[in-house]
Protein backbone atom coordinates (compact mmCIF):
# COMPACT_ATOMS: atom_id res chain seq x y z
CA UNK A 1 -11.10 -3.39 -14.00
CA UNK A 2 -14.26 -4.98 -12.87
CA UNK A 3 -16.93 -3.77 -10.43
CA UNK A 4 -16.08 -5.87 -7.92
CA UNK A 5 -12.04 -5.08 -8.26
CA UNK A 6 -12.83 -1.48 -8.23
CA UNK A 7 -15.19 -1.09 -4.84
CA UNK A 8 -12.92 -3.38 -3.31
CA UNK A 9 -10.42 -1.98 -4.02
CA UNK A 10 -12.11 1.45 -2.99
CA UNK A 11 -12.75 0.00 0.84
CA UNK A 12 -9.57 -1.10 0.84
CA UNK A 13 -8.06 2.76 0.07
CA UNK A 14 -10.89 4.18 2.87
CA UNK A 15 -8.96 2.30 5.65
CA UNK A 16 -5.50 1.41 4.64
CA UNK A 17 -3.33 4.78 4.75
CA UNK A 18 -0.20 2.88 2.76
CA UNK A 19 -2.51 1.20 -0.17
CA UNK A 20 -0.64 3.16 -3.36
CA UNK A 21 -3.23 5.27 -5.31
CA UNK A 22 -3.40 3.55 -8.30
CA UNK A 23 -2.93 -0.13 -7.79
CA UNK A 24 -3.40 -2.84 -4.83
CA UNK A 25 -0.49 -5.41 -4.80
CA UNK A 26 -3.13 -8.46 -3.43
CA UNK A 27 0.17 -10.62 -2.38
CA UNK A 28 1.16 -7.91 0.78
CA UNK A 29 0.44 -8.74 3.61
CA UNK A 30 -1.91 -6.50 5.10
CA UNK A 31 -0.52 -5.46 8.25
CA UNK A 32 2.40 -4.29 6.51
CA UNK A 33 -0.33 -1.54 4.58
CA UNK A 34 -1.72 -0.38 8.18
CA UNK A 35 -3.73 -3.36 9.50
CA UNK A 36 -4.40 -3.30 12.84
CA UNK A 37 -7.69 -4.72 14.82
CA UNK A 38 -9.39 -1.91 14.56
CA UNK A 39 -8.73 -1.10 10.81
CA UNK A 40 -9.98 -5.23 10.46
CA UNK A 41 -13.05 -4.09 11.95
CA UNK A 42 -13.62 -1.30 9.72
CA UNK A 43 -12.72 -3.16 6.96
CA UNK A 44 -15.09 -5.73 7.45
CA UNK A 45 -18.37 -3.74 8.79
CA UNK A 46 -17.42 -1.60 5.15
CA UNK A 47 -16.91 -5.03 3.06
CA UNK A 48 -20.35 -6.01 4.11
CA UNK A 49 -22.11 -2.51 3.43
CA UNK A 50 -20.15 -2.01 -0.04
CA UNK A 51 -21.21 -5.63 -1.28
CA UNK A 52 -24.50 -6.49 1.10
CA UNK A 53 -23.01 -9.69 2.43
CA UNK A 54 -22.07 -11.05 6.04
CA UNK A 55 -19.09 -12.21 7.18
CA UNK A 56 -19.88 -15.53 9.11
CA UNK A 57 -17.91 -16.34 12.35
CA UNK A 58 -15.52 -19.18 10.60
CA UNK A 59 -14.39 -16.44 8.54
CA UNK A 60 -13.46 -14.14 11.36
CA UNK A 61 -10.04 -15.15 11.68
CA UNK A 62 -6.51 -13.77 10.77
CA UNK A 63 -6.23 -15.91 7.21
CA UNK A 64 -8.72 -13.54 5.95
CA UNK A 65 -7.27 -10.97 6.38
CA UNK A 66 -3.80 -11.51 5.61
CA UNK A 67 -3.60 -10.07 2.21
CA UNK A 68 -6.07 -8.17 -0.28
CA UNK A 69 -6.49 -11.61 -2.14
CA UNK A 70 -7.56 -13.98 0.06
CA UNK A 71 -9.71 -10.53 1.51
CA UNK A 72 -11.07 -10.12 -1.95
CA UNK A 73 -11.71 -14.30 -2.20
CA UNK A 74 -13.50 -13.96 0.46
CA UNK A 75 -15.89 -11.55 -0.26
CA UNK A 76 -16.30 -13.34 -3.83
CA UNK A 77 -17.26 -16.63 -2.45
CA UNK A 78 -20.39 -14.55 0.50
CA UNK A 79 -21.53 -13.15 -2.75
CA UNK A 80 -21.52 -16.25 -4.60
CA UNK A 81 -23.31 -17.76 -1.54
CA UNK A 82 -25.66 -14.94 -1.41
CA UNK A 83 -26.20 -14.90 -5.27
CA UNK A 84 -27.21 -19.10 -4.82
């Protein structure tokens, strides 16, 4: 598992009381793991700590955060921006 995978994966664990242990299933939705607004929030303010990027205000919105893939997509493409 790559860096990336792995502290992702690590946030996601911090704030999402039903994510299993030992693997992430990035198809669920995310409510459905414990999502609620506030969780989001936490999420996101430990997404941008954990991998130094900012979530811009287009990307505030509920597609997002649906599942852990288009989460993790997300968070690939800021630090693709960032790395640019």
């Amino acid at each position: 598992m790559d860096n990336i995978t792995t502290r992702f994966e690590q946030c996601l664990r911090r704030h999402l009381r039903l994510v299993k242990p030992d693997s992430v299933d990035y198809a669920v939705e995310l409510v459905q793991l414990g999502l609620d607004l506030m969780t989001a929030v936490a999420i996101l303010l430990d997404m941008e700590k954990t991998f130094d990027i900012r979530f811009p205000g287009d990307m505030l919105v509920e597609g997002t955060f649906r599942t852990a893939g288009r989460l993790k997509g997300a968070v690939q493409l800021l630090r693709e921006r960032q790395a640019s």
